[in-house]
Protein backbone atom coordinates (compact mmCIF):
# COMPACT_ATOMS: atom_id res chain seq x y z
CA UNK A 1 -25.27 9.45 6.13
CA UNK A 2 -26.18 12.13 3.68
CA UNK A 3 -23.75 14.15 4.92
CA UNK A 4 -23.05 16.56 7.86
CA UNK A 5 -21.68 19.64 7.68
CA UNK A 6 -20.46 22.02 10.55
CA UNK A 7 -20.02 25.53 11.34
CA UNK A 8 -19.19 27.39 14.19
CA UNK A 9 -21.16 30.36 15.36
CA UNK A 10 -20.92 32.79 18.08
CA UNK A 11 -24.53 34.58 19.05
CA UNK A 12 -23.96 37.30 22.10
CA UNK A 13 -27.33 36.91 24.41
CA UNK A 14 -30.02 39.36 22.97
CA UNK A 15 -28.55 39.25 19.57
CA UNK A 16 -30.14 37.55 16.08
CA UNK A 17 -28.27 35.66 13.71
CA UNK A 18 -29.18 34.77 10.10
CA UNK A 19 -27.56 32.36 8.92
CA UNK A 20 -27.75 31.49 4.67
CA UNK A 21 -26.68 27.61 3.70
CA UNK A 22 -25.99 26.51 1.04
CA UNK A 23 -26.96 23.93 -1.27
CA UNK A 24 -25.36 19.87 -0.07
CA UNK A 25 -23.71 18.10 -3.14
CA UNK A 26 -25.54 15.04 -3.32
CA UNK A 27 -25.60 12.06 -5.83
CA UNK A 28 -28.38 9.32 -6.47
CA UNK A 29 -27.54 6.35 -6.21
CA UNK A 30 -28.82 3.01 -7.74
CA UNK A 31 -27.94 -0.19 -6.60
CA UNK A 32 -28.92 -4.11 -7.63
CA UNK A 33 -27.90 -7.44 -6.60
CA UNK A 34 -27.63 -10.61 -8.66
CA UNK A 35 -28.31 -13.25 -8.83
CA UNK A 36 -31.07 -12.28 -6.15
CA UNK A 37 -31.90 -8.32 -5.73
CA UNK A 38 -32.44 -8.57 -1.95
CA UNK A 39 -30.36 -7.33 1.19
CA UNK A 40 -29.68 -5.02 3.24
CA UNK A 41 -27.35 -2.49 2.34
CA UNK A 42 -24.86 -0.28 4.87
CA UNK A 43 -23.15 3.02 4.24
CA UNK A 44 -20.24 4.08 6.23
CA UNK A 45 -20.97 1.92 9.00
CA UNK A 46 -24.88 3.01 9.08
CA UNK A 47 -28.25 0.94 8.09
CA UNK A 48 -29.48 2.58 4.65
CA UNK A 49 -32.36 0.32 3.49
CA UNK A 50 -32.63 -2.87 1.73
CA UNK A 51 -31.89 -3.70 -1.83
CA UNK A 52 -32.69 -2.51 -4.32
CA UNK A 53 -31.31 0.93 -4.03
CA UNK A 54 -33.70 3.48 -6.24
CA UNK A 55 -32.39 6.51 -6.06
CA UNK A 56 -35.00 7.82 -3.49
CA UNK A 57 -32.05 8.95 -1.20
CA UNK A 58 -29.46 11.06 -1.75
CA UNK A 59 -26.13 10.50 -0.34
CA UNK A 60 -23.41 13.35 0.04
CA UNK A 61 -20.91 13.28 -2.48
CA UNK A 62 -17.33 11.69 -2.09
CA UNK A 63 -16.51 8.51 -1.19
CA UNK A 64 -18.51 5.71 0.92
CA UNK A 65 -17.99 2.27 2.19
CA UNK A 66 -20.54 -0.14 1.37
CA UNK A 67 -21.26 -3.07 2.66
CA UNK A 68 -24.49 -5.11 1.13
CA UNK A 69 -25.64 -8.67 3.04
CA UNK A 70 -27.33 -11.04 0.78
CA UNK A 71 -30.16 -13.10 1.92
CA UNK A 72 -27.57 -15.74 2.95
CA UNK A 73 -25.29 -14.10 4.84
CA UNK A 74 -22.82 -13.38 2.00
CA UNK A 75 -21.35 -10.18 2.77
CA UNK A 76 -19.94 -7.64 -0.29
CA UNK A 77 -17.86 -4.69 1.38
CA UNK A 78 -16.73 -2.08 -1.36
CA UNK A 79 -15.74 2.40 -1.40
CA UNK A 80 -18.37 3.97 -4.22
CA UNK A 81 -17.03 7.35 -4.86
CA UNK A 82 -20.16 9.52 -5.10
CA UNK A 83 -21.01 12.30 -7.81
CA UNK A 84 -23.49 14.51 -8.28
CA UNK A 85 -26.24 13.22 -10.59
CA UNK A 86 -27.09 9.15 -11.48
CA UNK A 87 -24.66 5.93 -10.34
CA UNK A 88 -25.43 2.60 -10.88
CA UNK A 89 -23.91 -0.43 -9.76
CA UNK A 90 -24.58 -4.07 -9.57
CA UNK A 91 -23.96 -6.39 -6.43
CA UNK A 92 -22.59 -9.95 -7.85
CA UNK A 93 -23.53 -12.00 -4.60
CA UNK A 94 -22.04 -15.05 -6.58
CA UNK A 95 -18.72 -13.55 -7.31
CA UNK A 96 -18.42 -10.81 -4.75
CA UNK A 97 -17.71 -8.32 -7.40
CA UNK A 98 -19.62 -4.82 -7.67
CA UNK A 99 -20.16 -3.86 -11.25
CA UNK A 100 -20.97 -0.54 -12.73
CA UNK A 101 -23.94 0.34 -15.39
């Protein structure tokens, strides 16, 4: 969920690798609902935590799909294109629109 990255390596028995990484693009995120800033909040298909979203964990950047569950079962799906630094949005559980701030 905060991304995965891959690389192959080959390591002959009785030999030592180093191998230097480097740093993962990541974005904070910050996420409310209205009128009622509870639910539970899915990226790509994976449990995150509930609402509200306070920047606490970083997510790789590019884009996501979201999907945030009110307390009432209404359901908000939407992509949020991640960027390094701050994002806010705002979950209309009324309307089923996602705002940005």
């Amino acid at each position: 969920l905060r991304g995965t990255r891959e690389e192959k390596v080959t390591i002959r028995t009785g030999e030592e690798a180093s191998l230097k990484v480097a740093a993962f693009p990541a974005g904070r995120v910050f996420l409310y609902g209205k009128p009622t800033n509870d639910g539970k909040v899915m990226v790509d298909g994976s449990y995150l935590e509930d609402l509200p979203l306070n920047g606490t964990t970083p997510l790789a950047t590019g884009t996501h799909e979201f999907v945030v569950t009110g307390p009432t079962g209404k359901r908000v799906a939407f992509e949020w294109t991640i960027r390094g630094g701050e994002q806010t949005r705002v979950v209309d559980f009324s309307t089923g629109r996602v705002e940005a701030h």
